[in-house]
Structure formats: structure tokens, C-alpha cells
C-alpha atoms as a PDB file:
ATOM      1  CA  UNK A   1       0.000   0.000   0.000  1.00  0.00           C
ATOM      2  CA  UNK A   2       1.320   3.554  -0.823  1.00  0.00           C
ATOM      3  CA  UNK A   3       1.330   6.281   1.421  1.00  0.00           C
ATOM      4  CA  UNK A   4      -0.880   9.165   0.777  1.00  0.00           C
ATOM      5  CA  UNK A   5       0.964  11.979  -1.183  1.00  0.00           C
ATOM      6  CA  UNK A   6      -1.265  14.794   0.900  1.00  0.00           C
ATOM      7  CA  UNK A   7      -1.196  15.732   4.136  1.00  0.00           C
ATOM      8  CA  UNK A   8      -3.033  18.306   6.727  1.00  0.00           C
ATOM      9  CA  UNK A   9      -0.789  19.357   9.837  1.00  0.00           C
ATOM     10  CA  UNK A  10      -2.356  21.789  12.085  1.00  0.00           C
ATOM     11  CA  UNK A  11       0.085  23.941  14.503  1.00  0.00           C
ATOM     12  CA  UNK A  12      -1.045  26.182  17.433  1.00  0.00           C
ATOM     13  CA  UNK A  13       0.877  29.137  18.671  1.00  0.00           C
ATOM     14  CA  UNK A  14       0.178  29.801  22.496  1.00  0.00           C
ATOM     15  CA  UNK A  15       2.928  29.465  25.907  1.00  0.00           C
ATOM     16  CA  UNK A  16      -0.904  29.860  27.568  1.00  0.00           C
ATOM     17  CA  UNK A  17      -3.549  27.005  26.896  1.00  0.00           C
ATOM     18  CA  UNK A  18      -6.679  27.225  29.743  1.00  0.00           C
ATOM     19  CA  UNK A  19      -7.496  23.965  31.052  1.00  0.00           C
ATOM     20  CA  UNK A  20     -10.632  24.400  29.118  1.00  0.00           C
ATOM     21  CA  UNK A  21      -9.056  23.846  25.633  1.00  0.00           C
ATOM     22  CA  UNK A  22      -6.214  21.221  26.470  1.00  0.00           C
ATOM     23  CA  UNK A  23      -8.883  19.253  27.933  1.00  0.00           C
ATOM     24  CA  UNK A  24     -10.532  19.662  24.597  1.00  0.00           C
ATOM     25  CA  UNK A  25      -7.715  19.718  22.509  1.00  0.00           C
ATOM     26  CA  UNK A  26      -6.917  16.359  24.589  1.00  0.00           C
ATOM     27  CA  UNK A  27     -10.066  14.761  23.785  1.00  0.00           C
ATOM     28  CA  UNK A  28     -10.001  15.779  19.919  1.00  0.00           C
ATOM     29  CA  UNK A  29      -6.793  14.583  19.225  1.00  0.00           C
ATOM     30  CA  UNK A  30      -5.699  11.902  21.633  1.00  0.00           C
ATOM     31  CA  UNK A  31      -2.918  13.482  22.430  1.00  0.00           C
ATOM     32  CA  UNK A  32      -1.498  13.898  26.596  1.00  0.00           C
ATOM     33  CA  UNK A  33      -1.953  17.242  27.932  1.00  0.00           C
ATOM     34  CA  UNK A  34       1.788  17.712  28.361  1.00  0.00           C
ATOM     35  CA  UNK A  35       2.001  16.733  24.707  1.00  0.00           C
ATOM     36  CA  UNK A  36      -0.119  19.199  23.557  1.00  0.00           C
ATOM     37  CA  UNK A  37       1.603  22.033  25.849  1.00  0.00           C
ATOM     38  CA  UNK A  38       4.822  21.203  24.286  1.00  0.00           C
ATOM     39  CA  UNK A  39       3.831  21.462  21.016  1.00  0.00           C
ATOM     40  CA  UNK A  40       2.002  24.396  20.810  1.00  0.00           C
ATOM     41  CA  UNK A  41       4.545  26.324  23.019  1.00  0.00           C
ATOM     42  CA  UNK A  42       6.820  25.055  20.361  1.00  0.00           C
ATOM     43  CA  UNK A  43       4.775  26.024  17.452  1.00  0.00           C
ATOM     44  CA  UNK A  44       5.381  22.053  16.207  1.00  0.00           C
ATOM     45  CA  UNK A  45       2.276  20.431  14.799  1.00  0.00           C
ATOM     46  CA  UNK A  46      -0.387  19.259  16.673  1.00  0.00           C
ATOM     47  CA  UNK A  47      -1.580  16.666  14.454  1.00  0.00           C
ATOM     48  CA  UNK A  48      -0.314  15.368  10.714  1.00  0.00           C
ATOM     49  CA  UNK A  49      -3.152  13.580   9.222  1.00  0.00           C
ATOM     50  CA  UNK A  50      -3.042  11.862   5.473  1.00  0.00           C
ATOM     51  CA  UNK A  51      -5.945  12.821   3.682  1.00  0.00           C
ATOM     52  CA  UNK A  52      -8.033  10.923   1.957  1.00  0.00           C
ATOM     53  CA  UNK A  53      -6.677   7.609   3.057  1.00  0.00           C
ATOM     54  CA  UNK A  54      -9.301   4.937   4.514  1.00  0.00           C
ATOM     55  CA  UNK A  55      -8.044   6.113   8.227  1.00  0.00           C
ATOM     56  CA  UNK A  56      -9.279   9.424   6.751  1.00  0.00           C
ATOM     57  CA  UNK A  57     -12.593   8.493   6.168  1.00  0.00           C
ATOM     58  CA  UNK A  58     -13.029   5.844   9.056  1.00  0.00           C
ATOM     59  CA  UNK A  59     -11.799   8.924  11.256  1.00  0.00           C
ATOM     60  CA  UNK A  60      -9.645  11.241  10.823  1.00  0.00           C
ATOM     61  CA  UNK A  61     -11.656  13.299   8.391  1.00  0.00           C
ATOM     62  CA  UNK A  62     -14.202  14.130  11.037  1.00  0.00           C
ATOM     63  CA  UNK A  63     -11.760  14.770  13.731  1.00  0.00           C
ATOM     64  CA  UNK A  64     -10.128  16.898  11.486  1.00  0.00           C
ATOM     65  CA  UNK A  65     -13.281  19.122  11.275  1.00  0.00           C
ATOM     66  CA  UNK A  66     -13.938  18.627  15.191  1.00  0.00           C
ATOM     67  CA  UNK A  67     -10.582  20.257  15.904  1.00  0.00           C
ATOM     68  CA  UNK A  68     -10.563  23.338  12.737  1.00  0.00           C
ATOM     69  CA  UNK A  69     -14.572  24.134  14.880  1.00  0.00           C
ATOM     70  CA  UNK A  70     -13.031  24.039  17.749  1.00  0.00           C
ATOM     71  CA  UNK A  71     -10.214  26.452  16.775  1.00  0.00           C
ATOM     72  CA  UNK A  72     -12.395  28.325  14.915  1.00  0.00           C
ATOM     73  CA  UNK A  73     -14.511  29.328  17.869  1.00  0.00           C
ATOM     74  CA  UNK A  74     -11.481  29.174  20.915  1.00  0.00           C
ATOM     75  CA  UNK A  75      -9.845  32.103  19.976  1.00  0.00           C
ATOM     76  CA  UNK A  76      -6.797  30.314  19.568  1.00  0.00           C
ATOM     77  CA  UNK A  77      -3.921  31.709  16.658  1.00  0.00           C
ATOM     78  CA  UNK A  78      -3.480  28.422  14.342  1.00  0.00           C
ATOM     79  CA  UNK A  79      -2.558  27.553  11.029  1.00  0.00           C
ATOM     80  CA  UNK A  80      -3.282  24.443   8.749  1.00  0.00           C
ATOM     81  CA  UNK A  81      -0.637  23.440   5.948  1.00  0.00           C
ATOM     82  CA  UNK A  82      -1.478  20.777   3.367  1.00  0.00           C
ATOM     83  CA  UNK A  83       1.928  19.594   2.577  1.00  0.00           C
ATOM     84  CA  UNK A  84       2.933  16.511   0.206  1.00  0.00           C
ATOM     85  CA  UNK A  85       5.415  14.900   1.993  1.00  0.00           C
ATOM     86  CA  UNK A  86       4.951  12.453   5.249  1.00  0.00           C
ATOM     87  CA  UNK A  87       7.568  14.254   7.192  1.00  0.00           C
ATOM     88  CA  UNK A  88       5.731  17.581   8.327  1.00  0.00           C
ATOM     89  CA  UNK A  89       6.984  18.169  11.988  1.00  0.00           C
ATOM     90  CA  UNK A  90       9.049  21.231  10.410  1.00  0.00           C
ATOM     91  CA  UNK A  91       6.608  22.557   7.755  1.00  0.00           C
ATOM     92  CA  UNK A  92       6.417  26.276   7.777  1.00  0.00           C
ATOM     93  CA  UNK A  93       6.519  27.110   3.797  1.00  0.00           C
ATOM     94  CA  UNK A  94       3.800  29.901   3.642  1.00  0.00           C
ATOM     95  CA  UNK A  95       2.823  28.835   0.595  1.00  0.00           C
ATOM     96  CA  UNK A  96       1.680  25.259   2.172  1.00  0.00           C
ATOM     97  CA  UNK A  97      -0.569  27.436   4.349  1.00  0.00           C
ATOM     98  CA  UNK A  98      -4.422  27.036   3.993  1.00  0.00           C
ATOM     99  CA  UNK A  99      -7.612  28.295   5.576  1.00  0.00           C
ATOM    100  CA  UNK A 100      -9.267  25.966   7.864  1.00  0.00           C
ATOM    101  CA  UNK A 101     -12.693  26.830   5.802  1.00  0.00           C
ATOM    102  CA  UNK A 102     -10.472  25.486   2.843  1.00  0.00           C
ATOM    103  CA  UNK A 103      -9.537  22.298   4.688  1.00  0.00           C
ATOM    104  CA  UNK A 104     -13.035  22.262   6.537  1.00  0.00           C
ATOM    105  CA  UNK A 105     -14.745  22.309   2.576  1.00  0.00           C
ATOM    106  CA  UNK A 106     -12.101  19.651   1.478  1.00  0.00           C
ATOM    107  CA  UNK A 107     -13.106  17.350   4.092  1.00  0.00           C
ATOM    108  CA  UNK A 108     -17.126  17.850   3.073  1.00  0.00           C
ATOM    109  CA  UNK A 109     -16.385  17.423   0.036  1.00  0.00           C
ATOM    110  CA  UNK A 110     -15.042  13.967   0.490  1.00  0.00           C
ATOM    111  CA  UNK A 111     -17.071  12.701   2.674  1.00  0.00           C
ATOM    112  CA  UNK A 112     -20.098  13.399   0.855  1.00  0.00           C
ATOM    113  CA  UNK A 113     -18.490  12.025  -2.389  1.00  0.00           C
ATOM    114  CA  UNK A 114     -20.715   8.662  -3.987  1.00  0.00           C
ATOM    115  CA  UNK A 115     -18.319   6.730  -2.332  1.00  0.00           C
ATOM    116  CA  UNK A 116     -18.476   7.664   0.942  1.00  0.00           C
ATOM    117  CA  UNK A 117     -22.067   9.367   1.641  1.00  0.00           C
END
């Protein structure tokens, strides 16, 4: 099986998470709450997701859009990349940057293609 040529990796920026949102953030991506503190104070990714895989549509296409309507509404500064490679931990080309609306649309419009509706 190959591995997915596209990627979505979506980093926060904040040294200040309220319990509130790492206790969301922990229960949208999985991820330990020292994990996520790390990683956003470090402006690494938060999560690196292959889209349009069968994980993607099994899962990780609606946590996806979980976590960009949670951002969306937290207040929080983040950015989503769509990259092509698997090794995104370091991606911060500006011109892999996209809206979450973009990604949020990309997801729909997968997930409510013939073969997955």
C-alpha cells in the first residue's frame, strides 16, 4: 500500500492554553496534555493527518473538522498546511498554508463524495 501523497498538519501558537481547551484539545486529538503544551509552546504540529486515506474516512476526516470548529470558535492563533510529503513536523513554507474553511470544505467534500455518503 502507498502512502498518501497529501497531508493536513495543524500547529497552534500559544505558551498559555486554559485547562478548558487542552482538555478539549486532549479529547479531539488523543494526544497527553503535556504533549499538547509542548507542542504548541513550540509552534510544532499538533496533528499530521493523510488525507483521503481509509483512516481518513473511518476517522480522521471528522476529527479533522472537530478540531478546525473548535479552533475556529477558541480564539486560539493556528494555522493548517497541506503539505505533500509524510515528514511535516518542520513545515512552515507559507505557501503550504491554507484556511481551515479550505480544509473544513475539502473534508465535506469527500465525505459526501458517492463513495463515501
Amino acid at each position: 500500500m502507498t502512502e498518501p501523497s497529501t497531508h493536513a498538519a495543524i500547529v497552534i501558537s500559544s505558551d498559555a492554553l486554559s485547562a478548558q481547551q487542552l482538555t478539549a484539545l486532549k479529547g479531539l486529538t488523543g494526544l497527553g496534555l503535556a504533549d499538547i503544551k509542548s507542542r504548541a509552546r513550540d509552534a510544532q504540529a499538533l496533528v499530521v493527518v493523510p488525507l483521503f486515506d481509509n483512516a481518513f474516512f473511518d476517522t480522521n476526516g471528522s476529527m479533522l473538522r472537530q478540531l478546525i470548529e473548535f479552533l475556529d470558535g477558541s480564539g486560539l492563533e493556528f494555522r493548517v498546511y497541506e503539505l505533500g510529503s509524510a515528514d511535516l513536523s518542520e513545515a512552515r513554507d507559507e505557501t503550504d498554508l491554507i484556511s481551515g474553511a479550505i480544509l473544513k470544505n475539502m473534508i465535506d467534500a469527500a465525505m459526501s463524495g458517492p463513495d463515501h455518503a
